[in-house]
PDBML (XML) file of the C-alpha atoms, coordinates in Angstrom:
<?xml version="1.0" encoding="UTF-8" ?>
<PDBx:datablock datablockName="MODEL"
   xmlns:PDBx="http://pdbml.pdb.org/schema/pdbx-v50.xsd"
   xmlns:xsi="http://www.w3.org/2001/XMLSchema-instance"
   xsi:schemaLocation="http://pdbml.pdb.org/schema/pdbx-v50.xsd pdbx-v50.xsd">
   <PDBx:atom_siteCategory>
      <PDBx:atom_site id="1">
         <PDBx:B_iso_or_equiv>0.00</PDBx:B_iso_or_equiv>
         <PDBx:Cartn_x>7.059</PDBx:Cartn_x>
         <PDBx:Cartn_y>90.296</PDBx:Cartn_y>
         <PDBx:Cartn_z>-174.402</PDBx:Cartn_z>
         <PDBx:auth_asym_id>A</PDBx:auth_asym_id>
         <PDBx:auth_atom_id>CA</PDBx:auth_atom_id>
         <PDBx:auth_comp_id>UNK</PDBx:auth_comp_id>
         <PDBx:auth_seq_id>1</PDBx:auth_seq_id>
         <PDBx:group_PDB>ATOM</PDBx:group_PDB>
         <PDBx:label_alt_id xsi:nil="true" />
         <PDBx:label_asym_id>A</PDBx:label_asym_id>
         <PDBx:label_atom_id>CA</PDBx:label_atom_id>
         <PDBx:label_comp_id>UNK</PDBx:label_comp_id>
         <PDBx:label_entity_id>1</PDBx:label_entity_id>
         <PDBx:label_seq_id>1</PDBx:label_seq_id>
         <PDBx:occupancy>1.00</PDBx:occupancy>
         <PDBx:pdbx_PDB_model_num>1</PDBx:pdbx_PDB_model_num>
         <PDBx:type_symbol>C</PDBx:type_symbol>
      </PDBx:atom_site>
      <PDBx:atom_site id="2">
         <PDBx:B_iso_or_equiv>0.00</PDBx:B_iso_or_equiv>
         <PDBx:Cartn_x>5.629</PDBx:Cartn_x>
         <PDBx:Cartn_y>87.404</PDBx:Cartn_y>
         <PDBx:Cartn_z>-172.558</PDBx:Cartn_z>
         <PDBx:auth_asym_id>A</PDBx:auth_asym_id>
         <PDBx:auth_atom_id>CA</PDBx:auth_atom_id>
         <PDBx:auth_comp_id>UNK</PDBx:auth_comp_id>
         <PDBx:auth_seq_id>2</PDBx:auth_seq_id>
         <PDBx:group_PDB>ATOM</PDBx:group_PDB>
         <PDBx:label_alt_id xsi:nil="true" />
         <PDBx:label_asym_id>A</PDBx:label_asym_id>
         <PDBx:label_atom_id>CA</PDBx:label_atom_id>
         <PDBx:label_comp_id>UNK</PDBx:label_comp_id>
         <PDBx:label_entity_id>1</PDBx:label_entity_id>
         <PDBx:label_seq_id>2</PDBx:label_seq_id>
         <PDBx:occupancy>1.00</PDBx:occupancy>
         <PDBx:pdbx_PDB_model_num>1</PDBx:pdbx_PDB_model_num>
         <PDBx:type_symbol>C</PDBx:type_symbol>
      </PDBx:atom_site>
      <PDBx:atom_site id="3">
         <PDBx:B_iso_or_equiv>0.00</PDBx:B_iso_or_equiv>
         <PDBx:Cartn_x>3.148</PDBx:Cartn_x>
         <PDBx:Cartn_y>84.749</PDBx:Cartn_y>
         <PDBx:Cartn_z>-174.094</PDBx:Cartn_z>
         <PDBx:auth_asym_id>A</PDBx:auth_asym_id>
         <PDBx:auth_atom_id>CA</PDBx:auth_atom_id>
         <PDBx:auth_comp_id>UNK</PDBx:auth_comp_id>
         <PDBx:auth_seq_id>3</PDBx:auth_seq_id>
         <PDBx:group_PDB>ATOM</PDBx:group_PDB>
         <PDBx:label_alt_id xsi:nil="true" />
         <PDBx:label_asym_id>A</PDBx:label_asym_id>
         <PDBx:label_atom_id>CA</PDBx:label_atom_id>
         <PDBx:label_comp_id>UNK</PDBx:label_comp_id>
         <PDBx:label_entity_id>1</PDBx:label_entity_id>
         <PDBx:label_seq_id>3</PDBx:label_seq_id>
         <PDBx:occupancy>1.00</PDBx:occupancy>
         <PDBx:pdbx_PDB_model_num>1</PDBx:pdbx_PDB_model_num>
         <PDBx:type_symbol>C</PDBx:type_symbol>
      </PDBx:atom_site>
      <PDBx:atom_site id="4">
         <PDBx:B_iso_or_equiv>0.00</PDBx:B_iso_or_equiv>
         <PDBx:Cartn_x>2.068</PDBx:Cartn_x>
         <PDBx:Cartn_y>81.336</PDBx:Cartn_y>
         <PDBx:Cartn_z>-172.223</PDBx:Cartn_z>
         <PDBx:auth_asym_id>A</PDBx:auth_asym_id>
         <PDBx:auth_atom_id>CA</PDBx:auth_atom_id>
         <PDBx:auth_comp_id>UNK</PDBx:auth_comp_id>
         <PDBx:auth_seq_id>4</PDBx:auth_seq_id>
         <PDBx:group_PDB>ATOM</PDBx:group_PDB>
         <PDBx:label_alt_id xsi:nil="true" />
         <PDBx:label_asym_id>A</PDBx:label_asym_id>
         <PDBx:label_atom_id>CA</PDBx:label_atom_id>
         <PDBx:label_comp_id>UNK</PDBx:label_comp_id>
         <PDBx:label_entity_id>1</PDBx:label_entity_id>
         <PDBx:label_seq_id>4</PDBx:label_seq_id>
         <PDBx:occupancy>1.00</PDBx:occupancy>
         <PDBx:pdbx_PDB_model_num>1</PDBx:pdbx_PDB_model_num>
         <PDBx:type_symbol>C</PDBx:type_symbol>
      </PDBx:atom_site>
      <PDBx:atom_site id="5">
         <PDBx:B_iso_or_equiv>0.00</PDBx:B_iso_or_equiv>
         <PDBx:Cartn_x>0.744</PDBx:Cartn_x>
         <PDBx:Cartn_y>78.455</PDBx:Cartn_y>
         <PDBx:Cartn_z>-174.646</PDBx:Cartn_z>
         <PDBx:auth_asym_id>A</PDBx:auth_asym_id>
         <PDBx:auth_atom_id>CA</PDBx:auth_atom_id>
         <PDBx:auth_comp_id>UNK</PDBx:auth_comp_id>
         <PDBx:auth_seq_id>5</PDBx:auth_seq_id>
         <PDBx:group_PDB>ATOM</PDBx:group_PDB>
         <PDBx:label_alt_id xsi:nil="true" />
         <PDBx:label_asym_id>A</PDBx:label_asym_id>
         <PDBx:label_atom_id>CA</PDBx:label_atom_id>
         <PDBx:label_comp_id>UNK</PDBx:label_comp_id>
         <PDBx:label_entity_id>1</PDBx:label_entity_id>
         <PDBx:label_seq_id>5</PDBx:label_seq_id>
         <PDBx:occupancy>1.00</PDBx:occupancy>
         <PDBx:pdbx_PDB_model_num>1</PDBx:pdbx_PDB_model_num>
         <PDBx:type_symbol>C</PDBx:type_symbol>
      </PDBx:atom_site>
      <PDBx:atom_site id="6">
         <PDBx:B_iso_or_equiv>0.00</PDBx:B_iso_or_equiv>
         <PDBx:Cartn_x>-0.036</PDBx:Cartn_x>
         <PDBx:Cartn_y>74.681</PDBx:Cartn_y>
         <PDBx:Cartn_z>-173.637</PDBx:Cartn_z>
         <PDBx:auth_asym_id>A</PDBx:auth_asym_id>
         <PDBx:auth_atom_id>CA</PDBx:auth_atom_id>
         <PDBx:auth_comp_id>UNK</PDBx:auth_comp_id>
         <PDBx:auth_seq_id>6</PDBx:auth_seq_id>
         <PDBx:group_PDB>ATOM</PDBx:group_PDB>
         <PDBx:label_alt_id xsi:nil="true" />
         <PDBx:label_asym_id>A</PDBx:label_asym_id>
         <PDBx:label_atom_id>CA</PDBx:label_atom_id>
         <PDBx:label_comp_id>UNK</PDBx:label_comp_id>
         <PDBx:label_entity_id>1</PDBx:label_entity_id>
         <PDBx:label_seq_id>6</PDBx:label_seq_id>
         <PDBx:occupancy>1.00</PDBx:occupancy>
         <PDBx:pdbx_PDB_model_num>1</PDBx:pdbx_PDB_model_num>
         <PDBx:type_symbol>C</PDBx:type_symbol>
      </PDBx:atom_site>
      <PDBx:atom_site id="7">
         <PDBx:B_iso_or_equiv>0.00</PDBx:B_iso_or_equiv>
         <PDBx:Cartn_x>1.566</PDBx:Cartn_x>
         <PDBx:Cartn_y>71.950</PDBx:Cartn_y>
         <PDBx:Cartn_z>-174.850</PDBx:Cartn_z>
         <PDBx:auth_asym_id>A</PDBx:auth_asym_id>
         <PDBx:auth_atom_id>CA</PDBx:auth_atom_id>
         <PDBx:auth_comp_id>UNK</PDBx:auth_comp_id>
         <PDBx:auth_seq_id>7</PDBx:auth_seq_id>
         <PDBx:group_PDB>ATOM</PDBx:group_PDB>
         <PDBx:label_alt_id xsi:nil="true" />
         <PDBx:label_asym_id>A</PDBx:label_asym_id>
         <PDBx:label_atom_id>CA</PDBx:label_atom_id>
         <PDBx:label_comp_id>UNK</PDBx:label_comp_id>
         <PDBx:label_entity_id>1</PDBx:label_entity_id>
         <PDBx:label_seq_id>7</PDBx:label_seq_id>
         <PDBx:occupancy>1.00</PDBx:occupancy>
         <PDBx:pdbx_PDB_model_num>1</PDBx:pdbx_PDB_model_num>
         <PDBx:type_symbol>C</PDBx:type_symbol>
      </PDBx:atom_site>
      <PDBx:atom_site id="8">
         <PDBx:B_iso_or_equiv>0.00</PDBx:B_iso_or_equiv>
         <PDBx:Cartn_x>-0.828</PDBx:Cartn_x>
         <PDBx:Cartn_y>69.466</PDBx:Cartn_y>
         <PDBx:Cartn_z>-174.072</PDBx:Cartn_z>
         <PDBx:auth_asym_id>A</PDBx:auth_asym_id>
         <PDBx:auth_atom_id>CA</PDBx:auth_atom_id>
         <PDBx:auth_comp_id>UNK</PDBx:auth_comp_id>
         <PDBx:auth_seq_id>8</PDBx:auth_seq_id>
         <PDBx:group_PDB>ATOM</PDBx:group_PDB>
         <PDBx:label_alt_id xsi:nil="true" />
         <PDBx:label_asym_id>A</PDBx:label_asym_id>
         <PDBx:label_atom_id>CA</PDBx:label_atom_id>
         <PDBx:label_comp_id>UNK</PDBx:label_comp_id>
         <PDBx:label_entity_id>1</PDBx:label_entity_id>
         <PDBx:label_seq_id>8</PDBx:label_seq_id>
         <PDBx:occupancy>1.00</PDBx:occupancy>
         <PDBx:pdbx_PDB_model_num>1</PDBx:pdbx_PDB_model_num>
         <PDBx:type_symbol>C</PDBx:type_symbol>
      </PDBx:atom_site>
      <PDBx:atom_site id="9">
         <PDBx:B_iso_or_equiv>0.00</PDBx:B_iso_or_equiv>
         <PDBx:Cartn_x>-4.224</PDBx:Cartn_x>
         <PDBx:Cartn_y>68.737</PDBx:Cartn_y>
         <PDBx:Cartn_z>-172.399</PDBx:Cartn_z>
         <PDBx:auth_asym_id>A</PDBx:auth_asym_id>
         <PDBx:auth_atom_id>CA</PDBx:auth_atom_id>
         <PDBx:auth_comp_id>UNK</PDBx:auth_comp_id>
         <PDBx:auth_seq_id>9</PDBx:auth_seq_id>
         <PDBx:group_PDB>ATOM</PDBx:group_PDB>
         <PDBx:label_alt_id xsi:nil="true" />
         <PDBx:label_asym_id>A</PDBx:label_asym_id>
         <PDBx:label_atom_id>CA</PDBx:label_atom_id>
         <PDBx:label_comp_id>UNK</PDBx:label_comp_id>
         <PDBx:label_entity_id>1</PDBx:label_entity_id>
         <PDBx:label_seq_id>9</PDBx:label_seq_id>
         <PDBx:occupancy>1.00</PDBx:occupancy>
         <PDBx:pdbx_PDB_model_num>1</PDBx:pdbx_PDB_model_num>
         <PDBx:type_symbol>C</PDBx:type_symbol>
      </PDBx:atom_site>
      <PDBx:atom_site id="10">
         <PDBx:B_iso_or_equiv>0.00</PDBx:B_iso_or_equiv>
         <PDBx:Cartn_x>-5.494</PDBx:Cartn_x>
         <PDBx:Cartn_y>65.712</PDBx:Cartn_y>
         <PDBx:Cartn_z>-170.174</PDBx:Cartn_z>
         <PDBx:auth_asym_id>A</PDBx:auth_asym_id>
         <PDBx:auth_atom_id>CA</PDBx:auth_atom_id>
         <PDBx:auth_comp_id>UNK</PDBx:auth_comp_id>
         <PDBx:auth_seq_id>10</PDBx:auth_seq_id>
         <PDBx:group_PDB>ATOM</PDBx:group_PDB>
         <PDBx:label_alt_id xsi:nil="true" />
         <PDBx:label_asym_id>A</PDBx:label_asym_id>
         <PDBx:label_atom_id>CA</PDBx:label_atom_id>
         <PDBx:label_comp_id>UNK</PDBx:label_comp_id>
         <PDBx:label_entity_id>1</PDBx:label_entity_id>
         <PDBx:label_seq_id>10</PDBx:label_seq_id>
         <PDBx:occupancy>1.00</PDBx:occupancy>
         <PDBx:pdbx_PDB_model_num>1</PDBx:pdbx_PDB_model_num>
         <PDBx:type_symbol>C</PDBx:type_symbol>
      </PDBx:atom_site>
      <PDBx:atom_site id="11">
         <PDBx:B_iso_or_equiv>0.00</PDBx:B_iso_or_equiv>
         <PDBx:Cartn_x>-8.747</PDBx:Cartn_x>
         <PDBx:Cartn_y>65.589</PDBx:Cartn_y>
         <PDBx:Cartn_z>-173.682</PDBx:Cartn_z>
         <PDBx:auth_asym_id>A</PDBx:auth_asym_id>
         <PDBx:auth_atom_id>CA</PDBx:auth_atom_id>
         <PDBx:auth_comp_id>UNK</PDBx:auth_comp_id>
         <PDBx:auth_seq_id>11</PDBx:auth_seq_id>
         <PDBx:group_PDB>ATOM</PDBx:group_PDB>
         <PDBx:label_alt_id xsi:nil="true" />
         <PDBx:label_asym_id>A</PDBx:label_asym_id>
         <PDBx:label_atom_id>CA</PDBx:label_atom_id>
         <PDBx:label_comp_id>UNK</PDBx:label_comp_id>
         <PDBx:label_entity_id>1</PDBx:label_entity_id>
         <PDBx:label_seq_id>11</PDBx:label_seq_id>
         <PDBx:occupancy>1.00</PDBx:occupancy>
         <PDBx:pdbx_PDB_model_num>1</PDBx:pdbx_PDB_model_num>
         <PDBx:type_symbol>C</PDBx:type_symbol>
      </PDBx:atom_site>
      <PDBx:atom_site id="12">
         <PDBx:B_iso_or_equiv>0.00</PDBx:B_iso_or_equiv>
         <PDBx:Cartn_x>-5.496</PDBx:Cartn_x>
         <PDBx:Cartn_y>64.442</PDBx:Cartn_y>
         <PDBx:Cartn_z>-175.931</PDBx:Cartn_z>
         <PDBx:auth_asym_id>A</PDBx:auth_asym_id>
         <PDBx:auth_atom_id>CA</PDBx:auth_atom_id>
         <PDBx:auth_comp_id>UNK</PDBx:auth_comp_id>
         <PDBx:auth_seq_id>12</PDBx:auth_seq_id>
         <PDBx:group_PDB>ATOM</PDBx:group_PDB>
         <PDBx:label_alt_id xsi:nil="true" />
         <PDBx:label_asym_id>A</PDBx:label_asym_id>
         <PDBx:label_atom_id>CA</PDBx:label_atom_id>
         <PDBx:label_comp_id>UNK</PDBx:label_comp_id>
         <PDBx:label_entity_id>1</PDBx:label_entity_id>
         <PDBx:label_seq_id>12</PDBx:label_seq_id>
         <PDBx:occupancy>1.00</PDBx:occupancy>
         <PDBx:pdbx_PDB_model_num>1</PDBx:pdbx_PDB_model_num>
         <PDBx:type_symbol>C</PDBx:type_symbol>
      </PDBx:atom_site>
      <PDBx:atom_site id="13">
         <PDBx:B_iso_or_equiv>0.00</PDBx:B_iso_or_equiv>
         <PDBx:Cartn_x>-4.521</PDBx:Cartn_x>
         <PDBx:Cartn_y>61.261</PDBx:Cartn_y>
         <PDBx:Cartn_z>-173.628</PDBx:Cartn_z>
         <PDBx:auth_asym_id>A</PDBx:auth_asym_id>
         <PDBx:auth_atom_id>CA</PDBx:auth_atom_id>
         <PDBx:auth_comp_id>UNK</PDBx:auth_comp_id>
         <PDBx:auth_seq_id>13</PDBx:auth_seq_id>
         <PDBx:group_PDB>ATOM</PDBx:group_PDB>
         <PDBx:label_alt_id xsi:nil="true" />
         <PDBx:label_asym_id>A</PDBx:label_asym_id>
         <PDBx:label_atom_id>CA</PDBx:label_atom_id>
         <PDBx:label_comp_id>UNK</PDBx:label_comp_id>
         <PDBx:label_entity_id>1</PDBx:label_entity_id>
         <PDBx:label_seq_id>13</PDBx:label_seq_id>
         <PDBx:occupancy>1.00</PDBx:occupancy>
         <PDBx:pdbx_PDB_model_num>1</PDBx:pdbx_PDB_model_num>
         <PDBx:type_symbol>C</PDBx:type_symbol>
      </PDBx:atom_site>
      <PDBx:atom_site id="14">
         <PDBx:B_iso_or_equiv>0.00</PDBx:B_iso_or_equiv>
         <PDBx:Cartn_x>-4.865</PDBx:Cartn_x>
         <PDBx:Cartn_y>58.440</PDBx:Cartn_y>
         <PDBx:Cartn_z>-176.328</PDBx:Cartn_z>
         <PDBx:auth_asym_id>A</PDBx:auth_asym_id>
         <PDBx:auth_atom_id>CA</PDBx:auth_atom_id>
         <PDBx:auth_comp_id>UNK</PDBx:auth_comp_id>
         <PDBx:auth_seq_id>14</PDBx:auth_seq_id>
         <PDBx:group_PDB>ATOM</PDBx:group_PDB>
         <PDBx:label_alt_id xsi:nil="true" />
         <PDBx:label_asym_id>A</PDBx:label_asym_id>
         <PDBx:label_atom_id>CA</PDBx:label_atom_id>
         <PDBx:label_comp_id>UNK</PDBx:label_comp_id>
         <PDBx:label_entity_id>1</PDBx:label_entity_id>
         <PDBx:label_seq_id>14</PDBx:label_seq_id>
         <PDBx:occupancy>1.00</PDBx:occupancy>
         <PDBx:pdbx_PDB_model_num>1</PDBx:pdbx_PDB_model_num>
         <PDBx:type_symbol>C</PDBx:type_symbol>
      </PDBx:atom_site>
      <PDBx:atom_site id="15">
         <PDBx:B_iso_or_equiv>0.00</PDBx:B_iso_or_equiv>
         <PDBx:Cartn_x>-4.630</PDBx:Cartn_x>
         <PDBx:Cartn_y>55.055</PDBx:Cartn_y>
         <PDBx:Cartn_z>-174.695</PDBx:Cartn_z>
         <PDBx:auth_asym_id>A</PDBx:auth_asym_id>
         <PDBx:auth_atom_id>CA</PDBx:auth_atom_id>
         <PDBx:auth_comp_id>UNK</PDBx:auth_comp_id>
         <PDBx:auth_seq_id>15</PDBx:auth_seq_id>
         <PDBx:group_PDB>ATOM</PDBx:group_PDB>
         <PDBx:label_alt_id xsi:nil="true" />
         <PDBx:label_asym_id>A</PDBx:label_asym_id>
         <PDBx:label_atom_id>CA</PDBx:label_atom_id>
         <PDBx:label_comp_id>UNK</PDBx:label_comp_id>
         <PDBx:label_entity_id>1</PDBx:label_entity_id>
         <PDBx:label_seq_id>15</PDBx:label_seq_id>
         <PDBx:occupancy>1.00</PDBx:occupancy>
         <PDBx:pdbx_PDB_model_num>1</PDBx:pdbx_PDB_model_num>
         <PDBx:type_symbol>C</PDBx:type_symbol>
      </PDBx:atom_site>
      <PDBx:atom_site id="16">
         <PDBx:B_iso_or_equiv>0.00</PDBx:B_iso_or_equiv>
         <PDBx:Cartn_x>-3.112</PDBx:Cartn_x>
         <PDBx:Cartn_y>52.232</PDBx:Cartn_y>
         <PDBx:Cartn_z>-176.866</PDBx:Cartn_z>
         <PDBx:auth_asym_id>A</PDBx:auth_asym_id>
         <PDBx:auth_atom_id>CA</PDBx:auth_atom_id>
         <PDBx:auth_comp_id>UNK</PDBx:auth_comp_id>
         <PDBx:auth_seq_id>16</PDBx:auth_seq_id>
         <PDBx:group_PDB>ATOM</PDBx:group_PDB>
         <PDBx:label_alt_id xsi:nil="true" />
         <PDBx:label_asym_id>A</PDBx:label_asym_id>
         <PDBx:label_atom_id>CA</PDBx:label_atom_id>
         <PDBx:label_comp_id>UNK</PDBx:label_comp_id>
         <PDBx:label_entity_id>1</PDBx:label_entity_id>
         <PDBx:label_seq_id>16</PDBx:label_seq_id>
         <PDBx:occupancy>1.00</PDBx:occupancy>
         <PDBx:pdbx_PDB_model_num>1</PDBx:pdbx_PDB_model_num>
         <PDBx:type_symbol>C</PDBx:type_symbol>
      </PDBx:atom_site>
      <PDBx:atom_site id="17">
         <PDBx:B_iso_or_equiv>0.00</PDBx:B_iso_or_equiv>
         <PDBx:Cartn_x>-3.983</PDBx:Cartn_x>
         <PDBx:Cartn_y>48.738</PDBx:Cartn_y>
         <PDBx:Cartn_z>-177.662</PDBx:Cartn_z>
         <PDBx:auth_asym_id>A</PDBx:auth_asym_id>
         <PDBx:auth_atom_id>CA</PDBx:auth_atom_id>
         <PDBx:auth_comp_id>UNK</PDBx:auth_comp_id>
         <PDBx:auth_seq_id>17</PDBx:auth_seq_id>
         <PDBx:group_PDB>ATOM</PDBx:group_PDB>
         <PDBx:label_alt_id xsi:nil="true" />
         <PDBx:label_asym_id>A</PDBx:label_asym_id>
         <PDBx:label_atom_id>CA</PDBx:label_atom_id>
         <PDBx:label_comp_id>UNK</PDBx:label_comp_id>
         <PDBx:label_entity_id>1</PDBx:label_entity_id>
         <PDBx:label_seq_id>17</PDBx:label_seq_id>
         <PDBx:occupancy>1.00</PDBx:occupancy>
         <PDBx:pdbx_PDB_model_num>1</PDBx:pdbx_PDB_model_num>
         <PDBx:type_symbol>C</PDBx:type_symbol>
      </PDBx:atom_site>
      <PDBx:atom_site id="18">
         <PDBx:B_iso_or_equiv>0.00</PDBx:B_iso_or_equiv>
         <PDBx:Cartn_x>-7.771</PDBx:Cartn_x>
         <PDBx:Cartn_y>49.235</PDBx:Cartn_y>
         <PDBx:Cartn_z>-175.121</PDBx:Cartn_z>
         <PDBx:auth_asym_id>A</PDBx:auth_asym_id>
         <PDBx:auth_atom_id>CA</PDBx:auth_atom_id>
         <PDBx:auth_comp_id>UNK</PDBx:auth_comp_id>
         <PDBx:auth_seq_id>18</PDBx:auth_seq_id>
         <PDBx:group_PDB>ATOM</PDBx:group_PDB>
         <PDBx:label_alt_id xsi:nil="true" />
         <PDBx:label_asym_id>A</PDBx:label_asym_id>
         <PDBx:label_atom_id>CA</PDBx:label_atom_id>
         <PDBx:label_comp_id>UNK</PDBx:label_comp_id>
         <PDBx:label_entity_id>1</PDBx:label_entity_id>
         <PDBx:label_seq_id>18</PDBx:label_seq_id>
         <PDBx:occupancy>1.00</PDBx:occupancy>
         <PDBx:pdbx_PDB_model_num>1</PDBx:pdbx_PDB_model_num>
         <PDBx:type_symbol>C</PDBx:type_symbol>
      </PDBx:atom_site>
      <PDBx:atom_site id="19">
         <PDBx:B_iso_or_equiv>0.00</PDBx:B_iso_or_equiv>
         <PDBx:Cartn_x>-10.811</PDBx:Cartn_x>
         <PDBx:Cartn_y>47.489</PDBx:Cartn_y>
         <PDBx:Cartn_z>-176.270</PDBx:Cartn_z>
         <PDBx:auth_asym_id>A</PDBx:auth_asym_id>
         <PDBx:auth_atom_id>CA</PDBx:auth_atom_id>
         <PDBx:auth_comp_id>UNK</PDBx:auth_comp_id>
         <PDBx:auth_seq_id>19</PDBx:auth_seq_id>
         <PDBx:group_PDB>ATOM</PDBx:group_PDB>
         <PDBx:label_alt_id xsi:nil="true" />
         <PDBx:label_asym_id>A</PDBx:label_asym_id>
         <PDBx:label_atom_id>CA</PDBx:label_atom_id>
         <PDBx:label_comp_id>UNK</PDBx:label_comp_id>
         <PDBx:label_entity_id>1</PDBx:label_entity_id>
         <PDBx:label_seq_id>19</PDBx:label_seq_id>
         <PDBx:occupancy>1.00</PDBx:occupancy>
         <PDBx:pdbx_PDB_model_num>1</PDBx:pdbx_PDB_model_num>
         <PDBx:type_symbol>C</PDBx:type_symbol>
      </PDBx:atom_site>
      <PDBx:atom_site id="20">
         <PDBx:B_iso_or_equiv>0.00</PDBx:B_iso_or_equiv>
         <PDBx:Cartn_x>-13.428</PDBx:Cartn_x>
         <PDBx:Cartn_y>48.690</PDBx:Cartn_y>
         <PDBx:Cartn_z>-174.525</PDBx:Cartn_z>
         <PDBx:auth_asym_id>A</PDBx:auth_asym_id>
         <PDBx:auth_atom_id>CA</PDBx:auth_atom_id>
         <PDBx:auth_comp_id>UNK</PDBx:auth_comp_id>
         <PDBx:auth_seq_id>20</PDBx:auth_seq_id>
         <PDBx:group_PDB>ATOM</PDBx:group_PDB>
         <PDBx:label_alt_id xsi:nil="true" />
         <PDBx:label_asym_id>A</PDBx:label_asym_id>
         <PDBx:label_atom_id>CA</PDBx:label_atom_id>
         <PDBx:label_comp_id>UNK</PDBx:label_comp_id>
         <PDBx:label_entity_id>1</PDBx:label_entity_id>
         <PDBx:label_seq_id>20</PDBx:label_seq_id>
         <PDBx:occupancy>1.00</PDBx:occupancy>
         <PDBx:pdbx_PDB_model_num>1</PDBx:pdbx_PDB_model_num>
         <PDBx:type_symbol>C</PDBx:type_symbol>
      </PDBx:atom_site>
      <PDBx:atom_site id="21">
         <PDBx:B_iso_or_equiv>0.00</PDBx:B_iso_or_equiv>
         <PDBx:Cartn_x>-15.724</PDBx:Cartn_x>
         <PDBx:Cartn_y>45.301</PDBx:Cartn_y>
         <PDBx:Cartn_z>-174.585</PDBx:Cartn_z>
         <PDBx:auth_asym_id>A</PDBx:auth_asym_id>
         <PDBx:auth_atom_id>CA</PDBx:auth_atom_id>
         <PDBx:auth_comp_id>UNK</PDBx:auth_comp_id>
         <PDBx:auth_seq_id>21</PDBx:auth_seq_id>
         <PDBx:group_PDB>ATOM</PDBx:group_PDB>
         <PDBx:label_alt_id xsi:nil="true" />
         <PDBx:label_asym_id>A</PDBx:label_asym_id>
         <PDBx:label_atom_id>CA</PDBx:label_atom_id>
         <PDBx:label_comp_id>UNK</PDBx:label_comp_id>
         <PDBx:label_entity_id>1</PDBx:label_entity_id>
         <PDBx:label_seq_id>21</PDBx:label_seq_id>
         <PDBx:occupancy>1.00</PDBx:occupancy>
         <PDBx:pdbx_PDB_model_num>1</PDBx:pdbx_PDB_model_num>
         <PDBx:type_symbol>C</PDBx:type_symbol>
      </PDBx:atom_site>
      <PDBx:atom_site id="22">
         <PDBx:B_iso_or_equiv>0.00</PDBx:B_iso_or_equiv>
         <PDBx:Cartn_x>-13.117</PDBx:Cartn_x>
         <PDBx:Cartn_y>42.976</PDBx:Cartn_y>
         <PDBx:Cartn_z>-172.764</PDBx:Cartn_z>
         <PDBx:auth_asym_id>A</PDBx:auth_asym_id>
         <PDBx:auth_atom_id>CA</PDBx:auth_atom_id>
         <PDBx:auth_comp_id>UNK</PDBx:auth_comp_id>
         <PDBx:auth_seq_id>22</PDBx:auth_seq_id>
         <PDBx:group_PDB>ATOM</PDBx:group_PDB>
         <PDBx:label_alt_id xsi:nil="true" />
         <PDBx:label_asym_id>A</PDBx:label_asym_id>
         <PDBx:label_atom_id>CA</PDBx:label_atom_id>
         <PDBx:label_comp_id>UNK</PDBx:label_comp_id>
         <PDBx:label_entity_id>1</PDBx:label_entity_id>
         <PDBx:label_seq_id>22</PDBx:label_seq_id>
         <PDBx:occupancy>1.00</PDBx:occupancy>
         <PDBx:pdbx_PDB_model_num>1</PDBx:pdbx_PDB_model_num>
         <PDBx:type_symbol>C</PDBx:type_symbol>
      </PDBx:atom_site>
      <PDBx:atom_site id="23">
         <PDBx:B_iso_or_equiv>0.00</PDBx:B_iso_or_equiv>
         <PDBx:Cartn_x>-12.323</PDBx:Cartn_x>
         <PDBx:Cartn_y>43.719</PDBx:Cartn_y>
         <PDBx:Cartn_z>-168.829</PDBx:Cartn_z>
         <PDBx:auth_asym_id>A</PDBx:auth_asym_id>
         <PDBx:auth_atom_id>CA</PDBx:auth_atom_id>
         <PDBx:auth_comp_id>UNK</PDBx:auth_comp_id>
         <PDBx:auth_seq_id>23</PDBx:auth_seq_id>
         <PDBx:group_PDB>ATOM</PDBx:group_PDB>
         <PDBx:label_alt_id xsi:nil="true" />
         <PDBx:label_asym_id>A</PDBx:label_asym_id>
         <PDBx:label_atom_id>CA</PDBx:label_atom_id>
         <PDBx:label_comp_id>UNK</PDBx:label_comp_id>
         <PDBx:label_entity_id>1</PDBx:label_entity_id>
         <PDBx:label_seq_id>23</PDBx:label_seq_id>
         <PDBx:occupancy>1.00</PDBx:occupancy>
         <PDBx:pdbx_PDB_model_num>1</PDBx:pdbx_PDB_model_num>
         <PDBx:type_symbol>C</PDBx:type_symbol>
      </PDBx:atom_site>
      <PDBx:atom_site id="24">
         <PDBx:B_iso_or_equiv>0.00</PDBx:B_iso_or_equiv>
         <PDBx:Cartn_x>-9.683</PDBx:Cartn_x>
         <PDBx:Cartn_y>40.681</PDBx:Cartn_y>
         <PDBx:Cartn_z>-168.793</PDBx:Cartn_z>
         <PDBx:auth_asym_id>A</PDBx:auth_asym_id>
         <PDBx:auth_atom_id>CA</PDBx:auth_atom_id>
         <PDBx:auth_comp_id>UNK</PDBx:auth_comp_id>
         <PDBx:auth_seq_id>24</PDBx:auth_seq_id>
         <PDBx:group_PDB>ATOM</PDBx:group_PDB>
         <PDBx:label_alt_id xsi:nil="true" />
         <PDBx:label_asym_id>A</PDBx:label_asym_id>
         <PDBx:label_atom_id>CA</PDBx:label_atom_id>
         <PDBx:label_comp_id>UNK</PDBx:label_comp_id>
         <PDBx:label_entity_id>1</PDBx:label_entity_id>
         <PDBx:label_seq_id>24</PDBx:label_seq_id>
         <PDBx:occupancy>1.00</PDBx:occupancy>
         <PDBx:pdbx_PDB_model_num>1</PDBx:pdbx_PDB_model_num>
         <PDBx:type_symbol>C</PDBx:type_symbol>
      </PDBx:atom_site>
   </PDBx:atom_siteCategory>
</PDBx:datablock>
């Protein structure tokens, strides 16, 4: 038969390197 699954969703992007206390 037919089955539809996701492979990813936007709640898994994982940014690298960010630190959230420095805007420069």
């Amino acid at each position: 038969g037919m089955e539809i699954k996701k492979y990813w969703d936007v709640k898994e992007a994982k940014g690298e390197g960010v630190k959230a206390d420095n805007e420069e």
